[in-house]
Protein backbone atom coordinates (compact mmCIF):
# COMPACT_ATOMS: atom_id res chain seq x y z
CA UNK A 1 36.53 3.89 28.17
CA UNK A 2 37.11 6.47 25.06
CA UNK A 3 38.08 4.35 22.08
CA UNK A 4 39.71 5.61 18.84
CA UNK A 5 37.86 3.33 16.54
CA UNK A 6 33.84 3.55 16.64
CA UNK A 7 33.29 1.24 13.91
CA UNK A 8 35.56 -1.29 12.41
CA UNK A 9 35.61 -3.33 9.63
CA UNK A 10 38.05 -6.52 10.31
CA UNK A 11 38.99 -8.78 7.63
CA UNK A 12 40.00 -12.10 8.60
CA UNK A 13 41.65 -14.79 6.22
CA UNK A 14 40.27 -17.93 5.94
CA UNK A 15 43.73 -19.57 6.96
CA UNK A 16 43.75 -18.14 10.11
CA UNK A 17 40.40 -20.20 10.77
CA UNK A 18 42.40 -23.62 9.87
CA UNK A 19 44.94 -22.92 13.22
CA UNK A 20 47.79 -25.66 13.13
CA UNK A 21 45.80 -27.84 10.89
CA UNK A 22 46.19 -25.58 7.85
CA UNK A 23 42.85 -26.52 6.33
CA UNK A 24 39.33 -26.75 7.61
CA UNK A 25 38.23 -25.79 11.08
CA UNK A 26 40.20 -25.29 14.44
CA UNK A 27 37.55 -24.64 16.76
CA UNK A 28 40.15 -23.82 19.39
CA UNK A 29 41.78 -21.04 17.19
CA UNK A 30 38.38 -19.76 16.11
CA UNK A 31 37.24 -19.55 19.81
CA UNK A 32 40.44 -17.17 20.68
CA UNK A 33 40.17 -15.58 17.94
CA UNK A 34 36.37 -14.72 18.72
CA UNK A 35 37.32 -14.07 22.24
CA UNK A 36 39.47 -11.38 20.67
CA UNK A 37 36.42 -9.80 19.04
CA UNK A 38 34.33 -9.70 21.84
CA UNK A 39 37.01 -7.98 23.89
CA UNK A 40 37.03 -5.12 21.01
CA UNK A 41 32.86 -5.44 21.22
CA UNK A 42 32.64 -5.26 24.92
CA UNK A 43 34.56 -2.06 24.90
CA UNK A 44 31.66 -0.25 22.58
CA UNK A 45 33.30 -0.80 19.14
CA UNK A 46 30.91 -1.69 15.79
CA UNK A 47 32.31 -4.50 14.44
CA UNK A 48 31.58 -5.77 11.03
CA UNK A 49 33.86 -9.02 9.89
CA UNK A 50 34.72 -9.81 6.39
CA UNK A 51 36.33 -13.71 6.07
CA UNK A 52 38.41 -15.44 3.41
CA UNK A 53 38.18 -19.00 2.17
CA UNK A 54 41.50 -19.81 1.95
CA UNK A 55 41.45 -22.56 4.39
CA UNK A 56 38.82 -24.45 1.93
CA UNK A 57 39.38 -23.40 -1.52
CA UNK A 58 41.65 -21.09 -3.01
CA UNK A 59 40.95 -19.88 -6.85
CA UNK A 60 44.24 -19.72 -8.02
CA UNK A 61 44.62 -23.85 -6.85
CA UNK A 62 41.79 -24.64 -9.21
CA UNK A 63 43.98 -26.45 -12.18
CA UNK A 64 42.06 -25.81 -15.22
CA UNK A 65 38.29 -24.77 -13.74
CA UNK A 66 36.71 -22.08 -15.24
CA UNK A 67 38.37 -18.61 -13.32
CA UNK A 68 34.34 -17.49 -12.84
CA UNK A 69 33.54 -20.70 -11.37
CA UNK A 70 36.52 -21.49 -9.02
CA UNK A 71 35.83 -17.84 -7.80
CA UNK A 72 32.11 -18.95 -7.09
CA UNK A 73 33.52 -21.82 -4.94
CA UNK A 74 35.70 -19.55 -3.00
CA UNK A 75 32.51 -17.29 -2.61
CA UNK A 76 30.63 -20.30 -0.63
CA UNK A 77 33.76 -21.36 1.13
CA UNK A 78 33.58 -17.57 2.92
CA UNK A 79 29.72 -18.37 3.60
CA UNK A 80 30.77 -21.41 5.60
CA UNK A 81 33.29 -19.85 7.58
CA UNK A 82 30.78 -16.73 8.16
CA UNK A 83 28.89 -19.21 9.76
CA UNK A 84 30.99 -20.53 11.93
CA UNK A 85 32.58 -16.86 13.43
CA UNK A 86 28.80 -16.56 14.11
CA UNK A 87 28.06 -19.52 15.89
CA UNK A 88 31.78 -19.09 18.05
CA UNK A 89 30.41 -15.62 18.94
CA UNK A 90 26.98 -16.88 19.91
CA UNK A 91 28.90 -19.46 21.86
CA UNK A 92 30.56 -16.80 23.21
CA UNK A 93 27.39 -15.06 24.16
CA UNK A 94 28.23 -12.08 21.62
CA UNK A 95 24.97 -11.71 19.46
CA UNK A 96 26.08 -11.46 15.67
CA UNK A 97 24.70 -12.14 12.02
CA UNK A 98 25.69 -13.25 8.58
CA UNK A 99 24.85 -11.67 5.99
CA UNK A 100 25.60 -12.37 2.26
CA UNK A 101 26.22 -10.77 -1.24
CA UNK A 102 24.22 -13.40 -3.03
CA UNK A 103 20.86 -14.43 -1.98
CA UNK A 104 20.49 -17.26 -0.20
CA UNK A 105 17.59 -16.78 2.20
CA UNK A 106 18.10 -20.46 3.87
CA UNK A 107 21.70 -19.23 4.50
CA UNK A 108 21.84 -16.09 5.81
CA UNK A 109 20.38 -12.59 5.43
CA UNK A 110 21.10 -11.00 1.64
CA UNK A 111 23.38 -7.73 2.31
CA UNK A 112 22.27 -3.98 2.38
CA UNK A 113 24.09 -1.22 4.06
CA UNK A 114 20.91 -0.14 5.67
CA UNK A 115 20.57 -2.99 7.12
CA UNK A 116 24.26 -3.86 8.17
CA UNK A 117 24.58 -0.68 9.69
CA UNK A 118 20.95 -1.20 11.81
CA UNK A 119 22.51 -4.45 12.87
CA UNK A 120 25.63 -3.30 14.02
CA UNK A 121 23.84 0.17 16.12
CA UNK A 122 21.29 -2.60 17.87
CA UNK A 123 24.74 -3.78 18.88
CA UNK A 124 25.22 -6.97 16.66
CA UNK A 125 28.14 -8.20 15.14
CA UNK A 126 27.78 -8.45 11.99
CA UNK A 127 29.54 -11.35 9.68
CA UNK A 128 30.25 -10.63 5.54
CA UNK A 129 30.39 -14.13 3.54
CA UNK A 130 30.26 -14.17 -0.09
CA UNK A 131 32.76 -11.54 -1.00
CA UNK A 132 31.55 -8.68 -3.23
CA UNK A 133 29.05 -11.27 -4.78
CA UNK A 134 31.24 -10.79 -8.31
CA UNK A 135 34.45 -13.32 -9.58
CA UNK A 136 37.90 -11.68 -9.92
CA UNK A 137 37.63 -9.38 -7.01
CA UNK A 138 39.48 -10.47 -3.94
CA UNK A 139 38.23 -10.35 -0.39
CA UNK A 140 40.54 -7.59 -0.01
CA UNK A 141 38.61 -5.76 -2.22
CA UNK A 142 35.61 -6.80 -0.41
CA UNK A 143 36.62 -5.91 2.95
CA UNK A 144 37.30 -2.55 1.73
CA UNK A 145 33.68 -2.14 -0.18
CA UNK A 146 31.86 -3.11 3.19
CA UNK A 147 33.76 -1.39 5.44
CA UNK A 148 33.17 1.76 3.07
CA UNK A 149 29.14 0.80 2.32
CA UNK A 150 29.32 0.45 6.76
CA UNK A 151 30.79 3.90 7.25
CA UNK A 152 33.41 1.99 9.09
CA UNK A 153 36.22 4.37 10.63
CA UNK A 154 39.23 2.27 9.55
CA UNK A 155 39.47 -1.40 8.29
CA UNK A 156 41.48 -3.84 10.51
CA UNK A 157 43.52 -6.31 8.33
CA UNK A 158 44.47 -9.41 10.58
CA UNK A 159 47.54 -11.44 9.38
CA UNK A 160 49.46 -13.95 10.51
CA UNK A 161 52.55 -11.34 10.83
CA UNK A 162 52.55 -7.98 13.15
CA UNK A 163 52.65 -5.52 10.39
CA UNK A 164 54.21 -4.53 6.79
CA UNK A 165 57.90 -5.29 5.97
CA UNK A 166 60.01 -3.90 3.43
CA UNK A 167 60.38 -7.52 2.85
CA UNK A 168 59.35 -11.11 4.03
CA UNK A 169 60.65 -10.95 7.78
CA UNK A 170 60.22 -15.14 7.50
CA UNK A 171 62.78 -15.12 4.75
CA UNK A 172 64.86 -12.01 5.84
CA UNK A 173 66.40 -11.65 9.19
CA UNK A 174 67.04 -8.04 8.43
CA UNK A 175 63.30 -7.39 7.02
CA UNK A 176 62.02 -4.12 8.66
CA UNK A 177 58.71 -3.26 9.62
CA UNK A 178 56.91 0.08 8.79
CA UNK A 179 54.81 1.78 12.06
CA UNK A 180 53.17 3.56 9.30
CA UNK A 181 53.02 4.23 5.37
CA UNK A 182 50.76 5.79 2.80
CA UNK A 183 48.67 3.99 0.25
CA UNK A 184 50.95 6.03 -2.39
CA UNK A 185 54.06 4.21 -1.33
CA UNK A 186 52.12 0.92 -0.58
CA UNK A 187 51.27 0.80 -4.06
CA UNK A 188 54.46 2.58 -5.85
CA UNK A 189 56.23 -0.06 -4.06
CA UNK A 190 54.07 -3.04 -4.29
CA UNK A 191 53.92 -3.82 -0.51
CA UNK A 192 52.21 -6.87 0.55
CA UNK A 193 49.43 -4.99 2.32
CA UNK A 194 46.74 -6.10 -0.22
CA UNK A 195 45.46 -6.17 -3.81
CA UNK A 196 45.46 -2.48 -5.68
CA UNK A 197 42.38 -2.45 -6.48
CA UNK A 198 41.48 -2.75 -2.41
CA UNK A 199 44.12 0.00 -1.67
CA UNK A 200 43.26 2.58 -3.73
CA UNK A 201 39.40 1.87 -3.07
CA UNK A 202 40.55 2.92 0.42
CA UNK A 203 42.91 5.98 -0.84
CA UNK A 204 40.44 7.27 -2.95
CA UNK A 205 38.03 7.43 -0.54
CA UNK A 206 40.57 8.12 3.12
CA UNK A 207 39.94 5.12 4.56
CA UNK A 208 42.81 3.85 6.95
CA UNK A 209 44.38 0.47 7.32
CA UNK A 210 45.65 -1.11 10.29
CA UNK A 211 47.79 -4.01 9.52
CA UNK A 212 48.71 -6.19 12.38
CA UNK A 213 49.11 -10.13 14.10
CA UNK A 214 45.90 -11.87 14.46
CA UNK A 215 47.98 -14.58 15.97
CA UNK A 216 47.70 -12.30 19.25
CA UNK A 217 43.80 -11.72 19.59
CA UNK A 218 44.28 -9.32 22.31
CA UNK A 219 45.60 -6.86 19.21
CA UNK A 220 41.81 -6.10 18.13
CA UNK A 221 40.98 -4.41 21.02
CA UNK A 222 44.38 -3.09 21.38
CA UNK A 223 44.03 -1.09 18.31
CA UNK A 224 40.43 -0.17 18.51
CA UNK A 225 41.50 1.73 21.73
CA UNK A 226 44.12 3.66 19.78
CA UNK A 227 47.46 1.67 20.91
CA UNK A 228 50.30 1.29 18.67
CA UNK A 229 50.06 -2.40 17.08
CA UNK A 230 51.61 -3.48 13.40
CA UNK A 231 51.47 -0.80 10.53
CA UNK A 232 49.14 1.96 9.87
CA UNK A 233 48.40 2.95 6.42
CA UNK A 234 47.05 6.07 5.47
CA UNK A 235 47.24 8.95 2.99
């Protein structure tokens, strides 16, 4: 089957990990949610996955820490859950990596493009933890470095709602949802797509965003074939 999207990057949150629970691990949740990625795999797309840490540690929770070193926390917390999307896609008979921005040979493998990409051509999926390896930069902005470093043909931004709203659709009955914007408007507006550094890292450089319900795995492999799920952002 002919499929739209060759290579993806797909950014996951770490809340979506947590399931009902809100926190931690759901192992149910992470198992349909990896079931969803192999669908998208098994039809012949490159997948690379970049994962928050929300569901362990979120900077802006810290109290008083240091900014640098509550953003180093968050960095492990996306290790851990790199981990465990591996392990639920070996599980799942899907064969798949880690790799990291810091070094941590014990861990995981210490990222290069060269590498990712040879992973992800010997048909590998392959799993980013550790963020951009720097504080302050969200894993927005991370998702959108890798998927650029990967030659990815569009990043895939998994939420918990099925696109981008003029406004929060859980507040506002009347909220409407876009089929597709540009990164101009995203940002001249401030639309909760992601950070601006992360959107204009993909303007500048015409990578598209796909914004759509991770709460529906099936979506993944959906939109790699080309169908119309949540909000496509482009220039």
């Amino acid at each position: 089957m002919a499929i739209q999207y060759k290579r993806i990057l797909l950014k996951v949150s770490g809340e979506a990990l947590s399931g009902p629970k809100g926190t931690g691990f759901d192992e149910e949740t992470i198992a349909s949610i990896c079931a969803g990625i192999k669908a998208a795999h098994d039809l012949g797309a490159q997948i690379g996955i970049v994962v928050g840490g929300g569901n362990f540690w979120r900077g802006r929770s810290s109290g008083k820490m240091d900014r640098m070193d509550a953003d180093k926390i968050g960095m492990l917390a996306t290790v851990m859950n790199a981990l465990a999307v591996k392990d639920a896609l070996h599980q799942q008979g899907v064969d798949a990596v880690v790799m990291t921005s810091s070094f941590m040979p014990q861990v995981a493998e210490c990222f290069t493009s060269d590498k990712a990409i040879a992973a992800l051509e010997s048909g590998n999926i392959v799993v980013f933890g550790g963020g951009t390896g720097n504080p302050i930069f969200s894993t927005d902005t991370a998702s959108a470095l890798r998927a650029l470093e990967i030659g990815a043909d569009a990043m895939f931004k998994a939420t918990m709602v099925d696109g981008v709203y003029d406004k929060d659709p859980h507040k506002y009955a009347d909220a409407v949802r876009y089929d597709t914007l540009t990164f101009t408007r995203v940002l001249d507006e401030r639309l909760a797509v992601m950070d601006s550094t992360a959107a204009t890292l993909c303007r500048d450089n015409g990578l598209p965003i796909l914004v759509f319900d991770l709460g529906q795995p099936a979506n993944i492999a959906k939109a790699v074939k080309g169908e119309s799920v949540g909000t496509l952002v482009r220039e």
